[in-house]
C-alpha atoms as a PDB file:
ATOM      1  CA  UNK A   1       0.000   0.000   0.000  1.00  0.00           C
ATOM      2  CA  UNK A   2       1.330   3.731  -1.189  1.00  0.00           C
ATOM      3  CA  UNK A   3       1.672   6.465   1.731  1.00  0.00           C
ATOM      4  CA  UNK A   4       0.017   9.465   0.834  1.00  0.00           C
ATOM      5  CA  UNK A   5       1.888  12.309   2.284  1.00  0.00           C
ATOM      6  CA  UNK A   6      -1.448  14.858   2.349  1.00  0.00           C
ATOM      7  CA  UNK A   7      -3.602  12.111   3.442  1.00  0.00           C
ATOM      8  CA  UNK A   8      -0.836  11.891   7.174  1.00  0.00           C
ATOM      9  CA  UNK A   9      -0.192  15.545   6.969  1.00  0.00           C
ATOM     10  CA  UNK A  10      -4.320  15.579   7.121  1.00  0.00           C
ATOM     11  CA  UNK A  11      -4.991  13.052   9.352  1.00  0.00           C
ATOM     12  CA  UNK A  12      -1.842  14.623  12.378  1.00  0.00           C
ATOM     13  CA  UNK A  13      -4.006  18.425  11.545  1.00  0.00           C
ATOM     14  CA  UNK A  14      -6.752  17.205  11.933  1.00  0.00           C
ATOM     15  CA  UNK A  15      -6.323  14.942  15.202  1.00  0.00           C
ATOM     16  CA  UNK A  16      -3.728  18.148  16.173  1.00  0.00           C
ATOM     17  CA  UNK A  17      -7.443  20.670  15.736  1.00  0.00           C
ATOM     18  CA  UNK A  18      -9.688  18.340  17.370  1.00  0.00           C
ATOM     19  CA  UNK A  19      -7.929  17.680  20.529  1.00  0.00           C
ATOM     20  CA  UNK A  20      -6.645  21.541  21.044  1.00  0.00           C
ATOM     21  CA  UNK A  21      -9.758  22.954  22.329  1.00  0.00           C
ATOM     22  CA  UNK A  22     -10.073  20.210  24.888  1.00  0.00           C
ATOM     23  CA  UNK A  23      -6.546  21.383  26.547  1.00  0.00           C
ATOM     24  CA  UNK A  24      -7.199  23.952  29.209  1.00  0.00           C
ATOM     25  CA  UNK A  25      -4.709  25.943  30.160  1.00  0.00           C
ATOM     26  CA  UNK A  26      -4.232  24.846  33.991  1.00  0.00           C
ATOM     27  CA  UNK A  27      -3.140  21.403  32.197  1.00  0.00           C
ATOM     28  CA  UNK A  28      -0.543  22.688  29.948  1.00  0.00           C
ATOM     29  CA  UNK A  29       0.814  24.881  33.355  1.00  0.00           C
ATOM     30  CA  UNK A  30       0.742  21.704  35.253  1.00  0.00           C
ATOM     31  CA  UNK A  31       2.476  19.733  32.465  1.00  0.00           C
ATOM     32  CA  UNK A  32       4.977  22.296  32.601  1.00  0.00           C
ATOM     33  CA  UNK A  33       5.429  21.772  35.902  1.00  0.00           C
ATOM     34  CA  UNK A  34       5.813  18.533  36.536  1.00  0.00           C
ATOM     35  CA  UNK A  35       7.978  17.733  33.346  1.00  0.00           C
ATOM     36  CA  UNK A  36      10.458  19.876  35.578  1.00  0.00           C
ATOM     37  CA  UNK A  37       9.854  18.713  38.616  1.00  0.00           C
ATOM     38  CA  UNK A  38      11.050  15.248  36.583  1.00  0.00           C
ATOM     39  CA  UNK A  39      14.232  16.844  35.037  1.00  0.00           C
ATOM     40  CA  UNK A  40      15.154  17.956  38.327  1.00  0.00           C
ATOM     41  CA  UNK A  41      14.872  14.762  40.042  1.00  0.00           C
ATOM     42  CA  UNK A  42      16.782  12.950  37.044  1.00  0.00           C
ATOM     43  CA  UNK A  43      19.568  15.614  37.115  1.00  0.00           C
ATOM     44  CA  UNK A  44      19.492  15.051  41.272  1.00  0.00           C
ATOM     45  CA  UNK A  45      19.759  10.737  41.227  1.00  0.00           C
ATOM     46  CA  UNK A  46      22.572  10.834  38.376  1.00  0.00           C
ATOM     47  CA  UNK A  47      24.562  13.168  40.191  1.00  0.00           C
ATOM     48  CA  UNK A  48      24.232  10.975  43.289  1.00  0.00           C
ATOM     49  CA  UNK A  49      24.791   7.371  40.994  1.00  0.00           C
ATOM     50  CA  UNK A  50      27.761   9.652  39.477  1.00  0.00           C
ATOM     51  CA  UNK A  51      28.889  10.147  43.165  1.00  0.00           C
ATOM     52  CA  UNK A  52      28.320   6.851  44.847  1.00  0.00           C
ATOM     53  CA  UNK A  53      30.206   4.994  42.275  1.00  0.00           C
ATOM     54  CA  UNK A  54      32.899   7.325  42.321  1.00  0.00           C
ATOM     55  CA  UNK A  55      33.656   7.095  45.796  1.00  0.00           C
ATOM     56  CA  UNK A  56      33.126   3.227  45.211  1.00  0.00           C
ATOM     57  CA  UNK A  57      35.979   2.669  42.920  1.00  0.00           C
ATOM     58  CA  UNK A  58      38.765   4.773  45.070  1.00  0.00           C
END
């Protein structure tokens, strides 16, 4: 079966137009949010991992 490029660029806009007015704005603020709360805590447990096992192999 052939891709047609218009019929995915369609079908993404479309989904993509239907689903925006459903987003309020307190969930894109808490999205925000948390997605950084997340980085944080990442950065935070590889610097300790990074630490631990470098203290581990002295």
């Amino acid at each position: 079966m052939e891709t047609n490029i218009s019929l995915r660029a369609g079908t993404v806009s479309g989904t993509f137009l239907s689903i925006l007015p459903n987003i309020l704005s307190e969930d894109i603020a808490k999205t925000i949010i948390l997605a950084v709360v997340g980085a944080t805590a990442s950065f935070m447990v590889s610097l300790l991992l990074k630490w631990l096992t470098k203290s581990k192999n002295k």
